[in-house]
Protein backbone atom coordinates (compact mmCIF):
# COMPACT_ATOMS: atom_id res chain seq x y z
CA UNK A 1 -39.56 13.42 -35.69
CA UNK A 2 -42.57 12.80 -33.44
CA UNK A 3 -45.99 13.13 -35.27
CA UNK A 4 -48.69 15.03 -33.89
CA UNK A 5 -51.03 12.28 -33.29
CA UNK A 6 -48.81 8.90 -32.52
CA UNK A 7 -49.36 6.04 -35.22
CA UNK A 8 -52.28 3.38 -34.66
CA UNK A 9 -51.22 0.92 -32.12
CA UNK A 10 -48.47 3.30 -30.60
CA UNK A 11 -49.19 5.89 -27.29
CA UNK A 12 -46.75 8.60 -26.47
CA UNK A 13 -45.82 9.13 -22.84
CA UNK A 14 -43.91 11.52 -21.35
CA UNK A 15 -41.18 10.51 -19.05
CA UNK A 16 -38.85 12.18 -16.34
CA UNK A 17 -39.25 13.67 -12.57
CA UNK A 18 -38.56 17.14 -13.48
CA UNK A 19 -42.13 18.11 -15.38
CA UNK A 20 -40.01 21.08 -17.46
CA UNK A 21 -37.50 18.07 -18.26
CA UNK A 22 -39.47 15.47 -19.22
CA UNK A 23 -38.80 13.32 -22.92
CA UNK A 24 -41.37 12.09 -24.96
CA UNK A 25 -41.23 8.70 -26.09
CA UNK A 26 -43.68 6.74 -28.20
CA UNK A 27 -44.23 3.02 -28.10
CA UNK A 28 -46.34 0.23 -28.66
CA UNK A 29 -50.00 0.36 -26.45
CA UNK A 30 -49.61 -2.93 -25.76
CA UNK A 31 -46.75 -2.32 -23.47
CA UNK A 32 -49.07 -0.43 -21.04
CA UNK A 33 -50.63 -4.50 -19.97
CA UNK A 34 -46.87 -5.50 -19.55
CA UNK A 35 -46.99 -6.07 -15.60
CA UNK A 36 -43.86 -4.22 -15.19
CA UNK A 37 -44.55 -1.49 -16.80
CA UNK A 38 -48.44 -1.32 -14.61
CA UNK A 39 -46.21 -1.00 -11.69
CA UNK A 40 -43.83 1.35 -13.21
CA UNK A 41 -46.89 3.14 -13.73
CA UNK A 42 -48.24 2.54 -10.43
CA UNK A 43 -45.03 3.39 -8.56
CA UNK A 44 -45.39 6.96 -10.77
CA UNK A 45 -48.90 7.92 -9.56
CA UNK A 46 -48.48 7.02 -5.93
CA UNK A 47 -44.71 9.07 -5.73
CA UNK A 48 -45.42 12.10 -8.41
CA UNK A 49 -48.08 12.61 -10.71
CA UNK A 50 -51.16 10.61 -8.22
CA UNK A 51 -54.11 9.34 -10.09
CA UNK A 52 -56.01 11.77 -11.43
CA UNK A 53 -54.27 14.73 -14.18
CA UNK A 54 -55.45 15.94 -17.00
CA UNK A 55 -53.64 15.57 -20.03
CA UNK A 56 -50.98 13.41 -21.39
CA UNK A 57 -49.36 9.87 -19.65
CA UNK A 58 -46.93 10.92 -17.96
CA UNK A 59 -44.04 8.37 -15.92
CA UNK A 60 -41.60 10.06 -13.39
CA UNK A 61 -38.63 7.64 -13.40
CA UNK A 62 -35.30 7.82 -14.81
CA UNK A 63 -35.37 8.71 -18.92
CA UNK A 64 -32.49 5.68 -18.93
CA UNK A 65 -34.13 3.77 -16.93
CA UNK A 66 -37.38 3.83 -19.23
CA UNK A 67 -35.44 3.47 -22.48
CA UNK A 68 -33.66 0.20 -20.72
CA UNK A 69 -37.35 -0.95 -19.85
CA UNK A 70 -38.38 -0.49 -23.79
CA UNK A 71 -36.08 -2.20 -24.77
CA UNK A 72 -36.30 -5.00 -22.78
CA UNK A 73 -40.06 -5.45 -23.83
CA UNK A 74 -38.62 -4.87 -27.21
CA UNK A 75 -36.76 -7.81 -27.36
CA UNK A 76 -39.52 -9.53 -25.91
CA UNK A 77 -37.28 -11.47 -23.36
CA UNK A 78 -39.86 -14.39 -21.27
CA UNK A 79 -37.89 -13.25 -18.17
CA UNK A 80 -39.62 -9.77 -18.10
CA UNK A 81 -42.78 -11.06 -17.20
CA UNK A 82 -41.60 -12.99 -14.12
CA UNK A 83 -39.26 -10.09 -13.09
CA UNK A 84 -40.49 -7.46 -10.56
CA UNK A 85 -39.91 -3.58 -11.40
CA UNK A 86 -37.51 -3.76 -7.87
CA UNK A 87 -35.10 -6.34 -9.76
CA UNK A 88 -35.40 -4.71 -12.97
CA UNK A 89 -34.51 -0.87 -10.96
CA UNK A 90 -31.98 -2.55 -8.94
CA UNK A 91 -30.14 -4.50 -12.07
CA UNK A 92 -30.21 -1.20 -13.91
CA UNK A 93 -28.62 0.53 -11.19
CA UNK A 94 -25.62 -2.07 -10.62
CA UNK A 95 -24.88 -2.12 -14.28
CA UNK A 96 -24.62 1.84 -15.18
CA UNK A 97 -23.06 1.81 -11.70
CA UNK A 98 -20.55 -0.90 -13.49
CA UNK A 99 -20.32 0.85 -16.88
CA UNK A 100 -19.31 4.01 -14.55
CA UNK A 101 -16.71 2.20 -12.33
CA UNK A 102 -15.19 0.42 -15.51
């Protein structure tokens, strides 16, 4: 259960394209320098949300799409931080389009 105030070191984000939709996730601050996730971020504010809102962080992409990203930082894989968010949409994509197909 989600605490009112996230835990030192974590930030809570709210993520989805439908705003009445969206899920709340919390994770670690630190992955808000993670280059992917900047342009995950970016790619949000220039498609959805823009720059400027008051309130919360909030990411419209794909709920699966984020966890996938989590997790990858998660695991703290080196190839994250030479991948660009295009590979990293585009492999996501082709393997739940796999996972449908098999």
């Amino acid at each position: 259960m989600l605490q009112p105030v996230p835990q030192a070191g974590q930030v809570r984000v709210y993520v989805g394209r439908d705003f009445d939709l969206m899920c709340k996730f919390e994770m670690e601050a630190n992955y808000l320098n993670h280059p992917l996730f900047q342009s995950l971020l970016e790619l949000s504010a220039e498609q959805e949300f823009g720059y400027s809102y008051d309130g919360a962080l909030r990411i419209a992409c794909d709920v699966n799409l984020f966890f996938h990203l989590l997790r990858l930082l998660e695991t703290r894989n080196p190839s994250a931080h030479y991948m660009e968010l295009s590979d990293l949409i585009s492999k996501f994509y082709s393997y739940a389009k796999e996972a449908i197909t098999s």
